[in-house]
N, C-alpha and C. Protein backbone atom coordinates (compact mmCIF):
# COMPACT_ATOMS: atom_id res chain seq x y z
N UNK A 1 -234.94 27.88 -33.35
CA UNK A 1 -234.56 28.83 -32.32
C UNK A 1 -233.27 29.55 -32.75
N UNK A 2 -233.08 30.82 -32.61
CA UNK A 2 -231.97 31.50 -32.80
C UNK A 2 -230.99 31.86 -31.66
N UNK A 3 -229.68 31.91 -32.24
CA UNK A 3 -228.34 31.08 -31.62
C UNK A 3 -228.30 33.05 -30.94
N UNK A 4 -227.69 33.01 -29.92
CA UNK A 4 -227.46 34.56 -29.33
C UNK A 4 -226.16 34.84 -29.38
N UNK A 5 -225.95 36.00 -29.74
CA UNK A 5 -224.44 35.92 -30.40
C UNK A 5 -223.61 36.07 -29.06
N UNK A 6 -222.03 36.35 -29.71
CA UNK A 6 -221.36 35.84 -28.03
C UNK A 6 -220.81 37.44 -27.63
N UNK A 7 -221.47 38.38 -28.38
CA UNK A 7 -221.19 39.71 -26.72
C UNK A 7 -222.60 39.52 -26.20
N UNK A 8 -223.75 39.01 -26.51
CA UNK A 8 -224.41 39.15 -25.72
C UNK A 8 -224.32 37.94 -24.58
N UNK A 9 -223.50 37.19 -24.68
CA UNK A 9 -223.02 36.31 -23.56
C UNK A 9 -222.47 36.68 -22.73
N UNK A 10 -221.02 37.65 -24.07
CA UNK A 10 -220.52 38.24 -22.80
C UNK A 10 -220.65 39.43 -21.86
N UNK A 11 -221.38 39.75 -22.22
CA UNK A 11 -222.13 40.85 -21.48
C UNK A 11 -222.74 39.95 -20.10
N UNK A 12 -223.30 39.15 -20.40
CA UNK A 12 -224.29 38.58 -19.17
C UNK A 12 -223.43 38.03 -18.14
N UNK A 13 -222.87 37.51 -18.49
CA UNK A 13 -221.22 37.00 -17.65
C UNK A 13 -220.92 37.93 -17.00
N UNK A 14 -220.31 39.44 -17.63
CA UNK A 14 -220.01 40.30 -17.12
C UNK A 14 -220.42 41.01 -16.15
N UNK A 15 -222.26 40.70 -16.34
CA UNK A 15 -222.46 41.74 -15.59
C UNK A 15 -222.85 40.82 -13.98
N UNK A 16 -223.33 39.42 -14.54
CA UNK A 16 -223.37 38.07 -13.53
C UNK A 16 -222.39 38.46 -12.53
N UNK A 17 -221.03 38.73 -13.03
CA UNK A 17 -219.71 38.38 -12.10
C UNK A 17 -219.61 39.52 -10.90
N UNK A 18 -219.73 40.82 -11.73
CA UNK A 18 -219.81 42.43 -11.43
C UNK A 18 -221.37 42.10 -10.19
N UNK A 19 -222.20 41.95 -10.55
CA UNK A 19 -223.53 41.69 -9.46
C UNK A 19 -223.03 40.46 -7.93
N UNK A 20 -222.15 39.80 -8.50
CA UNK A 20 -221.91 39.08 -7.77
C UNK A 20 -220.78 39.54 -6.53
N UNK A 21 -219.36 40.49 -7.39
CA UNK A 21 -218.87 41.08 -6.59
C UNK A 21 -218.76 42.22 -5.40
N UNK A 22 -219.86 42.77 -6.43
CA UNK A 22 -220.71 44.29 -5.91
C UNK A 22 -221.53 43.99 -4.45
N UNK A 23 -222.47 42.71 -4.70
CA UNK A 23 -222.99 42.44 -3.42
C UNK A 23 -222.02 41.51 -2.24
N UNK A 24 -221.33 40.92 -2.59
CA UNK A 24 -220.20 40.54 -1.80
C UNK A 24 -219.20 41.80 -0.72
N UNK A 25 -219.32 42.94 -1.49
CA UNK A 25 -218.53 44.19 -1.00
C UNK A 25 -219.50 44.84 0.16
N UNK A 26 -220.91 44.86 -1.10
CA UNK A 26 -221.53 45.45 -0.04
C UNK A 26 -222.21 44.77 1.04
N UNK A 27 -222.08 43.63 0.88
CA UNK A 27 -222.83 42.95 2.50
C UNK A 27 -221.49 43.11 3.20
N UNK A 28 -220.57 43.60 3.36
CA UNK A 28 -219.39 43.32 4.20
C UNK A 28 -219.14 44.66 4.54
N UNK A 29 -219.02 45.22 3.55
CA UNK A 29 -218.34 46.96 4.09
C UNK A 29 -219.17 47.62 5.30
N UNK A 30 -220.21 47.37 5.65
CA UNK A 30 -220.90 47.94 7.29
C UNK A 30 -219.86 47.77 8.24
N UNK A 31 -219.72 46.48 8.25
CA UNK A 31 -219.23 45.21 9.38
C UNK A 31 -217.50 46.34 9.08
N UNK A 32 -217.07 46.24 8.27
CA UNK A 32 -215.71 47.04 7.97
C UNK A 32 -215.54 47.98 8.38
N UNK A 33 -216.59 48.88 8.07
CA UNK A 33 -216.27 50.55 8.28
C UNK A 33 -216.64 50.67 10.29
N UNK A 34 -217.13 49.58 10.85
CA UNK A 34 -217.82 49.51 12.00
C UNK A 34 -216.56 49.16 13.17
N UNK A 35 -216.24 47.95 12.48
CA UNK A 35 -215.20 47.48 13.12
C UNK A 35 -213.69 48.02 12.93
N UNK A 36 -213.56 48.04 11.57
CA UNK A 36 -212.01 48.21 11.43
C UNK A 36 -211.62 49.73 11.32
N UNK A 37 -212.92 50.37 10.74
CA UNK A 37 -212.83 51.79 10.64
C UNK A 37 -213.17 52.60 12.20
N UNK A 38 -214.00 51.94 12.95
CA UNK A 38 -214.27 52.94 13.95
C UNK A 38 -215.58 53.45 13.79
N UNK A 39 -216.54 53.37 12.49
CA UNK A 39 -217.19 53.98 12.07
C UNK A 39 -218.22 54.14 13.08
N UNK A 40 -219.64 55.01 13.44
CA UNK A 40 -220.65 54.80 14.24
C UNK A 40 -221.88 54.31 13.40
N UNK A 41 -222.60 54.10 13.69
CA UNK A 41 -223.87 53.85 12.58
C UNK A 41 -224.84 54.73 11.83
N UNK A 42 -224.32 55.60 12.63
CA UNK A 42 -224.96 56.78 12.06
C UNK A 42 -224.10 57.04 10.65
N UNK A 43 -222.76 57.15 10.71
CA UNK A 43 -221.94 57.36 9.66
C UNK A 43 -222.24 56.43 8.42
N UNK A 44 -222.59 54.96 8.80
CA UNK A 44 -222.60 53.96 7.64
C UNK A 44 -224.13 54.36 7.53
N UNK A 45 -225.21 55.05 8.11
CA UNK A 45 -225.91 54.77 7.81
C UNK A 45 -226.30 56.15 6.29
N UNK A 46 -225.25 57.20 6.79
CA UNK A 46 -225.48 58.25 5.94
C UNK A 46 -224.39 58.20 4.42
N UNK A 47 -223.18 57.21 4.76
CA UNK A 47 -222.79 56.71 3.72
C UNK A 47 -223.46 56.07 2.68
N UNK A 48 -224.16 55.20 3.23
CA UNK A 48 -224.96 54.50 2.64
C UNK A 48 -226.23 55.50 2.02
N UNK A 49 -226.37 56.25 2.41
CA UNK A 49 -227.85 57.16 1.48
C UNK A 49 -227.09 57.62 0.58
N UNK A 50 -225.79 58.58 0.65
CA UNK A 50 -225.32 58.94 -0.19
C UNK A 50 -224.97 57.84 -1.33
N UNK A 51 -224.57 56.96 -0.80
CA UNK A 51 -224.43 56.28 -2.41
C UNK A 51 -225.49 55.42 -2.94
N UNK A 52 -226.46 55.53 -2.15
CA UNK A 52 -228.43 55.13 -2.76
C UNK A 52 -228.28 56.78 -3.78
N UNK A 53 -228.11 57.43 -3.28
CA UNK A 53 -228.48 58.70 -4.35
C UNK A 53 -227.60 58.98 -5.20
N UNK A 54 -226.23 58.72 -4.98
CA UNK A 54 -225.67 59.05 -6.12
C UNK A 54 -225.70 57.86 -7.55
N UNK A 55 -226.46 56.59 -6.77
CA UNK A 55 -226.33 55.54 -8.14
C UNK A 55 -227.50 55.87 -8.58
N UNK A 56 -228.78 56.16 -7.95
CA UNK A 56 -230.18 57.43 -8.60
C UNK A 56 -229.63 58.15 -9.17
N UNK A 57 -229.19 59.35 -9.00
CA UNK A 57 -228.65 60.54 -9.90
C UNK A 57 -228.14 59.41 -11.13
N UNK A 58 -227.26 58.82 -11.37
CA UNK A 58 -226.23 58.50 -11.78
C UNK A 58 -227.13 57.47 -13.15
N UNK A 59 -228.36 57.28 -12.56
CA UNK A 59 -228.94 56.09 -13.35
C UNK A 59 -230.17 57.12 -14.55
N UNK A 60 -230.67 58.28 -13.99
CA UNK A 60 -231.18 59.31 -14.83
C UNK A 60 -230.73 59.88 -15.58
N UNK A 61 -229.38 60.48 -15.01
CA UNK A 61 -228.75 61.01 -16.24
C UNK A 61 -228.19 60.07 -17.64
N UNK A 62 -227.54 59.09 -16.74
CA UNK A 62 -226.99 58.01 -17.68
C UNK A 62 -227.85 57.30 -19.10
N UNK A 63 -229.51 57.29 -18.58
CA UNK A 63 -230.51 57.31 -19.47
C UNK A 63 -230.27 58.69 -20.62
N UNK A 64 -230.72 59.25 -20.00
CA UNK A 64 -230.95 60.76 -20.67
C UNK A 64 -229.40 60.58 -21.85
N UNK A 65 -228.45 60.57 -21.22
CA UNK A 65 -227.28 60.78 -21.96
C UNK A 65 -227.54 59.52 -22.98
N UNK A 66 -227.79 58.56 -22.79
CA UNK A 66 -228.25 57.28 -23.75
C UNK A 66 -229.18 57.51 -24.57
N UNK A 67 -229.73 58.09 -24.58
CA UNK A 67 -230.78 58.78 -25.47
C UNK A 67 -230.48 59.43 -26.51
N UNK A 68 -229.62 60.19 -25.68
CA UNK A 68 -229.53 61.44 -26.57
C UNK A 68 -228.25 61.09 -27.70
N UNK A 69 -227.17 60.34 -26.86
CA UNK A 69 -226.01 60.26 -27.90
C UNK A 69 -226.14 58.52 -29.22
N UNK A 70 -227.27 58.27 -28.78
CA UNK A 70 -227.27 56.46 -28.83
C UNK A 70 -226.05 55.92 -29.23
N UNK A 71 -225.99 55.30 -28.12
CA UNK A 71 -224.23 55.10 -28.54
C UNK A 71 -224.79 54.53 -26.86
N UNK A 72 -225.39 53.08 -26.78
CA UNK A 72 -225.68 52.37 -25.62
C UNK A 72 -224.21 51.39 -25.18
N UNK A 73 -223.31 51.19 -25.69
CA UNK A 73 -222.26 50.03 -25.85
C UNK A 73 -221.18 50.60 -25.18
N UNK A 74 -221.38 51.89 -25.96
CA UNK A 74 -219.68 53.15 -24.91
C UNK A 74 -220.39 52.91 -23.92
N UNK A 75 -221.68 53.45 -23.45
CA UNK A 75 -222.02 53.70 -22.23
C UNK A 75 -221.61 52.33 -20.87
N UNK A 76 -222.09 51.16 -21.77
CA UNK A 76 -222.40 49.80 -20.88
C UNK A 76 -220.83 49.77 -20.16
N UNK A 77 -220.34 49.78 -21.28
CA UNK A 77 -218.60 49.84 -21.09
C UNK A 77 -217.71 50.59 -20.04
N UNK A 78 -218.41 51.86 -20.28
CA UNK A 78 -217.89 52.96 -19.49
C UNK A 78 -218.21 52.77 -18.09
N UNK A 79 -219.69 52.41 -17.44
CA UNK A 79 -220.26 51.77 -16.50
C UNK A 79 -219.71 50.75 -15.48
N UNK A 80 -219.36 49.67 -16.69
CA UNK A 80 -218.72 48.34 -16.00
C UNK A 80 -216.65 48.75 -15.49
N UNK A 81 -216.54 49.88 -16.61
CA UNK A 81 -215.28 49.90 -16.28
C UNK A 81 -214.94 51.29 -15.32
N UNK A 82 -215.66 51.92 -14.72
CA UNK A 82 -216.07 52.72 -13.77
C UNK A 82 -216.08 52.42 -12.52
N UNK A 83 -216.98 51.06 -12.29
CA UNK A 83 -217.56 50.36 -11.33
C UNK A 83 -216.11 48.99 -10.89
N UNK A 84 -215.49 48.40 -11.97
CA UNK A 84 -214.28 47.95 -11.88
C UNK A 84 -213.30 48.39 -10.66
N UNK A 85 -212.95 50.71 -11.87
CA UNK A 85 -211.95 50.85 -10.88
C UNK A 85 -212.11 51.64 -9.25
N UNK A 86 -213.59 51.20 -9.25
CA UNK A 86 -214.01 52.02 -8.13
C UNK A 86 -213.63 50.61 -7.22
N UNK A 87 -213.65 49.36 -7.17
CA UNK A 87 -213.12 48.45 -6.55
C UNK A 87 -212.15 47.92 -5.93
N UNK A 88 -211.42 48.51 -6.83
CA UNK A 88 -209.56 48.62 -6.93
C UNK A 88 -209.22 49.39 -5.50
């Protein structure tokens, strides 16, 4: 059996941790924007499409651009560290 080298570990880690935080944010931010923001549901509910479509948009082009430049590693990178300081 062959040994898997260790960015592809760390990649999986990375993205393990990132999946883990991402859904932690987002099962909570309704309850946030509802309560602490004031928000109505209508508002979270159109927040929420918008950023169903902008991670669509965001996932076509991101292909396309992967394609075209191959250069998949900037991209992964750029992604995870995007998604980082959008957290912040």
């Amino acid at each position: 059996m062959k040994k898997l080298p260790a960015g592809i570990w760390a990649l999986g880690f990375v993205s393990l941790f990132m999946d883990i935080s991402s859904e932690l944010i987002h099962s909570l931010l309704p309850i946030f924007m509802m309560t602490t923001l004031g928000a109505s549901v209508i508002a979270v509910g159109f927040i929420e499409g918008i950023a169903e479509a902008a991670a669509a948009f965001t996932k076509v082009f991101s292909g396309i651009i992967s394609d075209y430049i191959r250069k998949r590693k900037i991209l992964a990178v750029l992604g995870y560290r995007l998604s980082s300081w959008l957290f912040l």
